[in-house]
C-alpha atoms as a PDB file:
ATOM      1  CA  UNK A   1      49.972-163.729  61.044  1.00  0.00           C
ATOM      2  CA  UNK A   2      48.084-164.418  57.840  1.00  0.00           C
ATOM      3  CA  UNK A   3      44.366-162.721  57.688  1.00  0.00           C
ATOM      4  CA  UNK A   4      41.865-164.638  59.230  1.00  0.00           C
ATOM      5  CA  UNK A   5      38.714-163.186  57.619  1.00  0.00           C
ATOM      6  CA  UNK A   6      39.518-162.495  54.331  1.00  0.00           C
ATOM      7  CA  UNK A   7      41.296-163.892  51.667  1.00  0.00           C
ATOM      8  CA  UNK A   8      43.618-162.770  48.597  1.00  0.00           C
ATOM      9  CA  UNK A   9      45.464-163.159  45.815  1.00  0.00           C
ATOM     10  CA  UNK A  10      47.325-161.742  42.987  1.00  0.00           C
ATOM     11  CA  UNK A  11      47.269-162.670  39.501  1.00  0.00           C
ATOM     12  CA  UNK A  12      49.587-160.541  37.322  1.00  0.00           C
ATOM     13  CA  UNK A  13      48.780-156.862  37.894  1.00  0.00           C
ATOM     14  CA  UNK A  14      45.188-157.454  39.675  1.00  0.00           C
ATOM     15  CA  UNK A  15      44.974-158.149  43.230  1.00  0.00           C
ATOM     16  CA  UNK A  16      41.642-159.828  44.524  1.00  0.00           C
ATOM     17  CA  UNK A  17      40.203-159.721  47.833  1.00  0.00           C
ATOM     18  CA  UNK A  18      37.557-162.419  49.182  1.00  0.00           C
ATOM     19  CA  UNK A  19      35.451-161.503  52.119  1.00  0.00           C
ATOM     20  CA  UNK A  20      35.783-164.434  53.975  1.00  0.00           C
ATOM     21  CA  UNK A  21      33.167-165.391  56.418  1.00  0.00           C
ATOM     22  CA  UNK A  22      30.447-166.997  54.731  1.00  0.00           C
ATOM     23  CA  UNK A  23      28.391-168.901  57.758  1.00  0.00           C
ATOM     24  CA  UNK A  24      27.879-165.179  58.897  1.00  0.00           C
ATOM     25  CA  UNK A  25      27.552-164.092  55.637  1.00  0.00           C
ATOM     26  CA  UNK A  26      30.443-161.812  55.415  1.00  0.00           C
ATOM     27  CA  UNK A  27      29.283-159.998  57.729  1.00  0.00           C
ATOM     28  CA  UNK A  28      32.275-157.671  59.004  1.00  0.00           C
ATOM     29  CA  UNK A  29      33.841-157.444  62.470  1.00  0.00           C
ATOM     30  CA  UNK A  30      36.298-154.954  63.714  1.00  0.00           C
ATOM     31  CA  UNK A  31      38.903-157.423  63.661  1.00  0.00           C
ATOM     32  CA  UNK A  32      37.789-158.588  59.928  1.00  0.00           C
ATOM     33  CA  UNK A  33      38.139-154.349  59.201  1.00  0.00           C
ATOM     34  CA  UNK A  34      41.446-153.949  60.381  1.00  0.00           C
ATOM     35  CA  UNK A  35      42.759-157.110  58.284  1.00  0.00           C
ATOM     36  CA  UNK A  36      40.628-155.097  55.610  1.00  0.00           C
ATOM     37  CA  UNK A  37      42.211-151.917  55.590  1.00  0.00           C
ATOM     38  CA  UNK A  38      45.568-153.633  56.182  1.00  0.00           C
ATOM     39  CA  UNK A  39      45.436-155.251  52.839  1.00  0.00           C
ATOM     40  CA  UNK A  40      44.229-152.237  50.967  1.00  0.00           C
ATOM     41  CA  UNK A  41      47.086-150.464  52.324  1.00  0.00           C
ATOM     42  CA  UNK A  42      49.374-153.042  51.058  1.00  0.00           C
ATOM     43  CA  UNK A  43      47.449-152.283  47.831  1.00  0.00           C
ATOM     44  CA  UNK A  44      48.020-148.829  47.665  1.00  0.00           C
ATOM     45  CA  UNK A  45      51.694-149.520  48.332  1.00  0.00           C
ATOM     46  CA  UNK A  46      52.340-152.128  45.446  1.00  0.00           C
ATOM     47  CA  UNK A  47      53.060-150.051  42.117  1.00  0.00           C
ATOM     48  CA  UNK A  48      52.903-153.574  40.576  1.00  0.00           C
ATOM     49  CA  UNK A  49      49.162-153.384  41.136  1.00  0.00           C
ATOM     50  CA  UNK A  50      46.591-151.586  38.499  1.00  0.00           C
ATOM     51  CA  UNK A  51      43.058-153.245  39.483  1.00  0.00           C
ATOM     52  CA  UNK A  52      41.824-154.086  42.527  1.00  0.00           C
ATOM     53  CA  UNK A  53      38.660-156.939  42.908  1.00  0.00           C
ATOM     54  CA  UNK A  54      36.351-157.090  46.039  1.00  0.00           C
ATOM     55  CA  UNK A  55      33.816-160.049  46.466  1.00  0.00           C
ATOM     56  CA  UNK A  56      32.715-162.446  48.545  1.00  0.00           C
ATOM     57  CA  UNK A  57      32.785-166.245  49.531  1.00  0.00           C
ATOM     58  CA  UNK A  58      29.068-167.873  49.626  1.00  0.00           C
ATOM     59  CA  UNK A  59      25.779-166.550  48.997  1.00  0.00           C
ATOM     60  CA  UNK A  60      27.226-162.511  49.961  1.00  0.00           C
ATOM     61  CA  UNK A  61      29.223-159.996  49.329  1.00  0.00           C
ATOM     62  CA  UNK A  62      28.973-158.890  52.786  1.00  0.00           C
ATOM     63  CA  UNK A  63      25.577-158.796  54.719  1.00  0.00           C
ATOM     64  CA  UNK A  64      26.388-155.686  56.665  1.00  0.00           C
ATOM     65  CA  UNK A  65      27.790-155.633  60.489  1.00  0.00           C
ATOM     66  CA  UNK A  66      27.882-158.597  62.853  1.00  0.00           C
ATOM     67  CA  UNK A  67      26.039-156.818  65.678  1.00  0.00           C
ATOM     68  CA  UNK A  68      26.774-159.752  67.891  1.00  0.00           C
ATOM     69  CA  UNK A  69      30.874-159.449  66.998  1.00  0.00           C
ATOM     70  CA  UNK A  70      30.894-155.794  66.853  1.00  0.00           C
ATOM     71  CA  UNK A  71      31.433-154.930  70.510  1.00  0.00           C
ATOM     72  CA  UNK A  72      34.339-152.268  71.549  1.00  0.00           C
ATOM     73  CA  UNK A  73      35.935-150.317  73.872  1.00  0.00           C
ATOM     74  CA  UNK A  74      34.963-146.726  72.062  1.00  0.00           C
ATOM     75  CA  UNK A  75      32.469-147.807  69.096  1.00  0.00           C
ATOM     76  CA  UNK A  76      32.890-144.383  67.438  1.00  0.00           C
ATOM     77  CA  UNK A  77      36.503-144.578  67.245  1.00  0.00           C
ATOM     78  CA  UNK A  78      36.394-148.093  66.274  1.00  0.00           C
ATOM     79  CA  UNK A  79      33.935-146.810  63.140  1.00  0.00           C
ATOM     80  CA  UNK A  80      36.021-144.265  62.085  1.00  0.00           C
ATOM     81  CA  UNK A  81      39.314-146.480  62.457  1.00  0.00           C
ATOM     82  CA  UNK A  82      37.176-149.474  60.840  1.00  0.00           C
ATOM     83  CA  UNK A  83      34.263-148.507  58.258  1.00  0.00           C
ATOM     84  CA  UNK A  84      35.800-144.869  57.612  1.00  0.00           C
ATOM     85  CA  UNK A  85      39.165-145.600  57.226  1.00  0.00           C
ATOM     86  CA  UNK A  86      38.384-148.373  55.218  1.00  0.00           C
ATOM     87  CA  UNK A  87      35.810-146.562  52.497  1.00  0.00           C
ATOM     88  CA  UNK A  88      38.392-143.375  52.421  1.00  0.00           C
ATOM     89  CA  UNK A  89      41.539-145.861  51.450  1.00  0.00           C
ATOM     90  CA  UNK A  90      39.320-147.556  48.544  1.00  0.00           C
ATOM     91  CA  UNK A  91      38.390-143.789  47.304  1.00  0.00           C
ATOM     92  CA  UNK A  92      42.163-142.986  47.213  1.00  0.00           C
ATOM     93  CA  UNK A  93      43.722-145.584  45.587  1.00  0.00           C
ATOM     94  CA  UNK A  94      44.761-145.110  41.936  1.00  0.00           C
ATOM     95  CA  UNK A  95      43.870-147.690  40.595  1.00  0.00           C
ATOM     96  CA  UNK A  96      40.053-148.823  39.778  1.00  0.00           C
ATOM     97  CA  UNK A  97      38.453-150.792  42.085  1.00  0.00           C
ATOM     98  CA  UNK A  98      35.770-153.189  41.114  1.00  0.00           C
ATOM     99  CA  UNK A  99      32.992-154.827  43.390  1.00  0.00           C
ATOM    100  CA  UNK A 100      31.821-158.677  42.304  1.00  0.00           C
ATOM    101  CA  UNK A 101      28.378-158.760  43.890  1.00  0.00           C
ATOM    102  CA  UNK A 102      27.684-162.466  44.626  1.00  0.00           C
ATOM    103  CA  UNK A 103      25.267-162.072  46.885  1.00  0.00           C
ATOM    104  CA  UNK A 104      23.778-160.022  49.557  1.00  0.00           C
ATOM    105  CA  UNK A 105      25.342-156.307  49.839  1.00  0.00           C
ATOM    106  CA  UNK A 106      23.387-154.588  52.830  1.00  0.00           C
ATOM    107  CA  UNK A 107      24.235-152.328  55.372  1.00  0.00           C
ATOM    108  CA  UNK A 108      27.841-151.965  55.562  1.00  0.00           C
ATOM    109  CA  UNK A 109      28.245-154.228  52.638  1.00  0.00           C
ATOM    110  CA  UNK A 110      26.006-151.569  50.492  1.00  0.00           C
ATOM    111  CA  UNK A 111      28.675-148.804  52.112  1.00  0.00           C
ATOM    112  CA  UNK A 112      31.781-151.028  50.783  1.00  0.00           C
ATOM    113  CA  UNK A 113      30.297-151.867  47.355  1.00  0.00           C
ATOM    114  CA  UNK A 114      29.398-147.994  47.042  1.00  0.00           C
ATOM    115  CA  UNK A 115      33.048-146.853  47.846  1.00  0.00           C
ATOM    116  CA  UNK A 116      33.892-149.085  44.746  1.00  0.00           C
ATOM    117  CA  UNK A 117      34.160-147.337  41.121  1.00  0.00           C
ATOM    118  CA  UNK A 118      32.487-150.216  39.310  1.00  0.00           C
ATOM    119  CA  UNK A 119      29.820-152.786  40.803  1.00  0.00           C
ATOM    120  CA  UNK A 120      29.342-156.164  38.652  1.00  0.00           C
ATOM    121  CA  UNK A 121      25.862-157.658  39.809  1.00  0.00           C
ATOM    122  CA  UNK A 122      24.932-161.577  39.827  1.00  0.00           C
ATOM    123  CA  UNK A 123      21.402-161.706  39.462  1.00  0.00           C
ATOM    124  CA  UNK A 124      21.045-163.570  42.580  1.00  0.00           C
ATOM    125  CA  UNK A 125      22.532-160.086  44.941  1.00  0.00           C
ATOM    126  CA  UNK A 126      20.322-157.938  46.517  1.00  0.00           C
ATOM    127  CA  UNK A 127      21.576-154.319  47.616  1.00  0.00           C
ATOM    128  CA  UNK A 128      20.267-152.201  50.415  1.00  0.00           C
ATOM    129  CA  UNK A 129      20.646-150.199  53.331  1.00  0.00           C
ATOM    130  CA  UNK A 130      18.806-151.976  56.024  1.00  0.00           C
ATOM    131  CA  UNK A 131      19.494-150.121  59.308  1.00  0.00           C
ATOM    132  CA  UNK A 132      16.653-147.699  59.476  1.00  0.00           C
ATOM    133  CA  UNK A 133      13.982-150.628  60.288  1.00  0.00           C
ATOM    134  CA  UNK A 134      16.905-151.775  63.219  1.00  0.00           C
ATOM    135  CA  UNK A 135      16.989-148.037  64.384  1.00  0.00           C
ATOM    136  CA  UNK A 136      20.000-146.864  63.324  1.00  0.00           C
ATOM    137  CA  UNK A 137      21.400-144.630  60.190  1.00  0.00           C
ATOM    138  CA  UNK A 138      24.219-145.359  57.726  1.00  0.00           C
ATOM    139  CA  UNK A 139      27.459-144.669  59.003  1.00  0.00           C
ATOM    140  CA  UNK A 140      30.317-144.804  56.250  1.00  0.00           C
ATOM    141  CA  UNK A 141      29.029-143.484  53.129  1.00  0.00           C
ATOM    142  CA  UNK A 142      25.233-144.595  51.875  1.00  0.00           C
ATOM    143  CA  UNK A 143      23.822-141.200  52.539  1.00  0.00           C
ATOM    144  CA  UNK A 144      26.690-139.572  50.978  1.00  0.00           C
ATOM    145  CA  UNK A 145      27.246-141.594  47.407  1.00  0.00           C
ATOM    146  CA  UNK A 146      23.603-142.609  47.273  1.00  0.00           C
ATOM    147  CA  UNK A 147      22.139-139.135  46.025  1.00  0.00           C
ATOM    148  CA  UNK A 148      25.211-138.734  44.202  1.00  0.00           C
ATOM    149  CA  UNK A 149      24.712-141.782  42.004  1.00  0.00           C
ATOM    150  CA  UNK A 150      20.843-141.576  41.869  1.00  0.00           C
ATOM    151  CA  UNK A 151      19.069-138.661  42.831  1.00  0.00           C
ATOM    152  CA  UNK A 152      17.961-137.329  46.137  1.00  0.00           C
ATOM    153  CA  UNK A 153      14.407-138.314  46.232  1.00  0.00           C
ATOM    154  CA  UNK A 154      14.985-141.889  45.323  1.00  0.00           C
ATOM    155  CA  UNK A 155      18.027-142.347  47.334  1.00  0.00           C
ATOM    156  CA  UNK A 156      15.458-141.262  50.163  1.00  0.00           C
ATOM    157  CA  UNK A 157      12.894-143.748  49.853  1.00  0.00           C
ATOM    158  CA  UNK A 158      15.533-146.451  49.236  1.00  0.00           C
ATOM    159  CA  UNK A 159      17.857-145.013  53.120  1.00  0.00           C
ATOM    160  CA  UNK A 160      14.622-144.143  54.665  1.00  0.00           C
ATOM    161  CA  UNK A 161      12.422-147.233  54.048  1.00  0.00           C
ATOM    162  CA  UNK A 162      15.430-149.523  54.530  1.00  0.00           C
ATOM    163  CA  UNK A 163      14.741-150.879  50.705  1.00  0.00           C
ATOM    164  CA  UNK A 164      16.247-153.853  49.146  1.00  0.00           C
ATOM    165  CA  UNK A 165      16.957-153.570  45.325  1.00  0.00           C
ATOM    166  CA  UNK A 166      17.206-156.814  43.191  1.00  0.00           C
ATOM    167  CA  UNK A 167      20.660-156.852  40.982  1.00  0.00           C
ATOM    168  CA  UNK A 168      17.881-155.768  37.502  1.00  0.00           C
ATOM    169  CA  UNK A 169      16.281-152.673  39.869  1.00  0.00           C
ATOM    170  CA  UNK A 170      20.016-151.643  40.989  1.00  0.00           C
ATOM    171  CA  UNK A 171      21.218-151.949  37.434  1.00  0.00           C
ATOM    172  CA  UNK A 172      18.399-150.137  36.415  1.00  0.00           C
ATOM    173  CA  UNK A 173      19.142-147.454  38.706  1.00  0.00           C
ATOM    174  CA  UNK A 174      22.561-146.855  37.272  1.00  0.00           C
ATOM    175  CA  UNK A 175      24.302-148.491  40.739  1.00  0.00           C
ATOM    176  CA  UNK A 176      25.771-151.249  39.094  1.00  0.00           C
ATOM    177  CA  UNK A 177      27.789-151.727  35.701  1.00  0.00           C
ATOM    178  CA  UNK A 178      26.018-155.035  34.803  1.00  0.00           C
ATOM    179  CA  UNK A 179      23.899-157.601  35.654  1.00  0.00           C
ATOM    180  CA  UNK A 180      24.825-161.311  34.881  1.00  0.00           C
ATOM    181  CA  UNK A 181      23.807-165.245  35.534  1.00  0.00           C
ATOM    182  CA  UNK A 182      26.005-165.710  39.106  1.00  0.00           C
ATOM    183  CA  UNK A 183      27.875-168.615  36.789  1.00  0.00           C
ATOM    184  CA  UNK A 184      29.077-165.835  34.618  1.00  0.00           C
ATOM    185  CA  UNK A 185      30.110-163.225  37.148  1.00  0.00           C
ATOM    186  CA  UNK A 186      33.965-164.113  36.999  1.00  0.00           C
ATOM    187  CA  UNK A 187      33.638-164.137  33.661  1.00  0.00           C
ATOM    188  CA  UNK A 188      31.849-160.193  33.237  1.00  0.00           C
ATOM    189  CA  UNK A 189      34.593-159.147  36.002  1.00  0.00           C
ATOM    190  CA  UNK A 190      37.752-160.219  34.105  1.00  0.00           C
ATOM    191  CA  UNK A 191      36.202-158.619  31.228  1.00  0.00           C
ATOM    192  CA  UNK A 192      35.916-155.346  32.804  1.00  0.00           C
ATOM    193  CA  UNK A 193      39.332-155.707  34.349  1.00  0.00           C
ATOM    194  CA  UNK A 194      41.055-156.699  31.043  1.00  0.00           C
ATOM    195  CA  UNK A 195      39.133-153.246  29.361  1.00  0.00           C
ATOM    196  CA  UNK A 196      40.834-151.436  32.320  1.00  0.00           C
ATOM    197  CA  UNK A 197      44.146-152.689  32.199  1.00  0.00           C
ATOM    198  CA  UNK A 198      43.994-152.013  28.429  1.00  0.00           C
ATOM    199  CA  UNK A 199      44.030-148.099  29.612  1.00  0.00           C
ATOM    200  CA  UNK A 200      46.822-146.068  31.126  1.00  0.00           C
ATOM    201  CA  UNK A 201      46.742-146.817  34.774  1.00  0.00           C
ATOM    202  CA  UNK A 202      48.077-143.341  35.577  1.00  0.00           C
ATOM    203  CA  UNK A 203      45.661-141.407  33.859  1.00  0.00           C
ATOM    204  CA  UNK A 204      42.515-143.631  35.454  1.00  0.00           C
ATOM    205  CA  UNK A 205      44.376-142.500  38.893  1.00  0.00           C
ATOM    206  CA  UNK A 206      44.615-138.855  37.951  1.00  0.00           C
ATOM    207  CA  UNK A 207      40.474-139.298  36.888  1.00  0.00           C
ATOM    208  CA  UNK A 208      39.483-141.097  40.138  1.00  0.00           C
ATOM    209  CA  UNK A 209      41.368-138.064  42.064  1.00  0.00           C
ATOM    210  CA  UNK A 210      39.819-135.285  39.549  1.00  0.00           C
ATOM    211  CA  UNK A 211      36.264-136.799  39.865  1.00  0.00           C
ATOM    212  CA  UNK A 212      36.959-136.952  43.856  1.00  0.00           C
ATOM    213  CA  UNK A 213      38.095-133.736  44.474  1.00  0.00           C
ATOM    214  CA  UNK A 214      34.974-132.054  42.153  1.00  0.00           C
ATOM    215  CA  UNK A 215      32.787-133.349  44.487  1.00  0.00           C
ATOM    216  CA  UNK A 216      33.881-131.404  47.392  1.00  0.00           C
ATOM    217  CA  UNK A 217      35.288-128.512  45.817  1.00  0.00           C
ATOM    218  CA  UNK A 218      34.013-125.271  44.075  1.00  0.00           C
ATOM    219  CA  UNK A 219      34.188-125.522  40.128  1.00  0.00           C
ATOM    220  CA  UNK A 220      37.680-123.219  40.023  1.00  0.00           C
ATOM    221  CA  UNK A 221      39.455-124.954  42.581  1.00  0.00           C
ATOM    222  CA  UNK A 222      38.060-128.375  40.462  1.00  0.00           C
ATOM    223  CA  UNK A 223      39.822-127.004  37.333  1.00  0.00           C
ATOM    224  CA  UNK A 224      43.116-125.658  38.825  1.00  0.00           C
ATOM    225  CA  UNK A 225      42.925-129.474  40.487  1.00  0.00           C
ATOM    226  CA  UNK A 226      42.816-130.754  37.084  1.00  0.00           C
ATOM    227  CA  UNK A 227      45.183-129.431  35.595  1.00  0.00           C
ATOM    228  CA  UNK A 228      47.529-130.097  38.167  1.00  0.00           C
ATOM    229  CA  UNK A 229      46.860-133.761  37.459  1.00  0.00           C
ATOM    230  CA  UNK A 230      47.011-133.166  33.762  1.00  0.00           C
ATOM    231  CA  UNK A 231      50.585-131.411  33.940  1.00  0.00           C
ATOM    232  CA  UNK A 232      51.681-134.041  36.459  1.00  0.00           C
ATOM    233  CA  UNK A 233      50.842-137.158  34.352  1.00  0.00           C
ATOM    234  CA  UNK A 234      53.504-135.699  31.340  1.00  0.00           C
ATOM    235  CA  UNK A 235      56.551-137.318  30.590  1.00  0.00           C
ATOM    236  CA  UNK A 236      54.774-140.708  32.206  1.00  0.00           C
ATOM    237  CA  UNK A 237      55.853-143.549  30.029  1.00  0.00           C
ATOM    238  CA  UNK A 238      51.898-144.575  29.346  1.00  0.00           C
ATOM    239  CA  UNK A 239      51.921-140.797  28.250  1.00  0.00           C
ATOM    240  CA  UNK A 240      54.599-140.705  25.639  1.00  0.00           C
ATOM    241  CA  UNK A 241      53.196-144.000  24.118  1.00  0.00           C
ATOM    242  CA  UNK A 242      49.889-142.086  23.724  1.00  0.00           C
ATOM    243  CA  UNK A 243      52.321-140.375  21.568  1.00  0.00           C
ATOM    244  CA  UNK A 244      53.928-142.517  19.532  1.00  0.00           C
ATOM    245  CA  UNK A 245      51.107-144.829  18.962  1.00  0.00           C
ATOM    246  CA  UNK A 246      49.122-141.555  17.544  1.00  0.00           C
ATOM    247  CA  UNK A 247      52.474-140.311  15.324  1.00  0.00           C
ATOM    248  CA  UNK A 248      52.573-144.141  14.085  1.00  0.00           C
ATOM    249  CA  UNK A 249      48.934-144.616  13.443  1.00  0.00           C
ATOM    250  CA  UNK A 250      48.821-147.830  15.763  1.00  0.00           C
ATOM    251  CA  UNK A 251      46.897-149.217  18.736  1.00  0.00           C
ATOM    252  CA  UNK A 252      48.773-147.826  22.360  1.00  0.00           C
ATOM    253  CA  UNK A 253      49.760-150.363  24.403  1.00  0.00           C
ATOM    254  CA  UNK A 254      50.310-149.173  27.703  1.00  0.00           C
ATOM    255  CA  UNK A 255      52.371-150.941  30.585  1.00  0.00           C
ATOM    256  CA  UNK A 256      50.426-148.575  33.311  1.00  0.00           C
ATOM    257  CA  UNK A 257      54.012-147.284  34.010  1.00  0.00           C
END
C-alpha cells in the first residue's frame, strides 16, 4: 500500500521526502512514523542514493505530535519504535541528509530537523521545542543535539522556556546552514545538494560515522574509529580518482561509488 502521510520521490541520485499532512500541519502520527522510518529504511538500502531531502507540504515542516492522533496501546514503546527509531536511522545513514524548513519545526519537528546534518531555513519557519509550557520534556533528541550545536546555557533557556526562534535567530545560532526568501528555498537546497554530490559519497559516510561515534566515545577509541574508516574507504573507486585527478593535475569527479 502506497504511504498515506508522506510523500516521495527520486530524482537521479537524491531521494526527497514530503511530510504530508498539511491541514494538521505535519504534525506526525504513529502511523505517519512507521511509513517514515519505512522509507528511510528503503533509503539506507538503495546504494543508488547519495542525498537525502526532508521537508514539508504547506506552511510546516512538521508542527510537532498530533496529541489528538497519538493514542497507543504502550506509548513508550510506540516512541521508541516511532520518534527513536526514526532519529537513530537518519543519524546512520551514509549519506547527508538535508532538512528544507518551510515552515513551522516544533516539538517533534525541531527533534527531526535536528537529527538532520544540514537545515536550509525559509524565512517564514520558526524552530522550537514547545513541550515544556504543555508539561512534558523532549523525547527523541532536543536535549541531546541542542547543547551540542549551541551551548548548554542557551540550549537551556531555549528547552526550558519552550522558545521559538525565527529562521535569522536560528541561523544566527549556528542551527541552520542558511536562511532564504521561502520562494528561493528549492533553489538554496539543490544548491547544497549539487555541492554534496560534487564530493565522494563514501568519504561523507565515513565523516558522518567518525563525527557520530566521537560524540559518545573517549578520544582513543575516536581515533582507532577513524582510522578504521580511513583504511576501509581505500581502494573505493571515489578514492583512486582522488588519485588520479591529483597525479593529472585535474578537477576529481567522483561517481560516489
Amino acid at each position: 500500500m502506497s504511504p498515506q502521510h508522506i510523500r516521495t520521490r527520486r530524482d537521479g541520485a537524491v531521494a526527497t521526502i514530503v511530510l504530508h499532512r498539511p491541514e494538521k500541519l505535519n504534525a506526525f502520527t504513529f502511523p505517519m512514523l512507521a511509513e517514515l522510518n519505512d522509507t528511510v529504511d528503503a533509503v539506507a538500502a538503495d546504494a543508488g542514493v547519495r542525498a537525502l531531502v526532508l521537508t514539508g507540504a504547506g506552511r510546516a515542516f512538521s508542527a510537532g505530535d498530533d496529541l489528538a492522533g497519538m493514542g497507543g496501546s504502550d506509548p513508550p514503546a510506540d516512541i521508541r519504535g516511532g520518534h527513536h527509531r526514526l532519529v537513530k536511522a537518519l543519524r546512520a545513514l551514509r549519506i547527508p541528509v538535508v532538512a528544507a524548513l518551510n515552515g513551522f519545526a516544533l516539538g517533534a519537528g525541531f527533534d527531526l530537523a535536528l537529527a538532520c546534518d544540514f537545515r536550509v531555513a525559509a524565512t517564514e519557519a520558526e524552530l522550537g521545542d514547545v513541550r515544556v509550557p504543555r508539561a512534558m520534556c523532549s523525547m527523541s533528541g532536543a536535549a541531546y543535539w541542542l547543547p551540542r550545536m549551541i551551548g548548554v546555557a542557551r540550549a537551556t533557556e531555549i528547552l526550558l522556556l519552550g522558545e521559538r526562534l525565527t529562521a535569522t535567530r536560528a541561523g544566527e545560532l549556528g542551527l541552520v546552514t542558511e536562511v532564504v526568501p521561502a520562494n528561493q528555498l528549492d533553489r538554496a537546497v539543490a544548491d547544497l545538494v549539487a555541492r554534496l554530490l560534487a564530493l565522494p559519497t563514501g568519504a561523507l559516510g565515513a565523516q558522518k560515522a567518525c563525527l557520530e561515534f566521537g560524540l559518545a566515545h573517549p578520544f582513543d577509541e575516536a581515533l582507532e574509529h577513524e582510522m578504521a574508516e580511513l583504511i576501509a574507504g581505500f581502494g573505493r573507486e571515489d578514492w583512486l580518482e582522488a588519485i588520479r585527478a591529483f597525479v593529472e593535475k585535474r578537477p576529481p569527479r567522483f561517481s560516489g561509488r
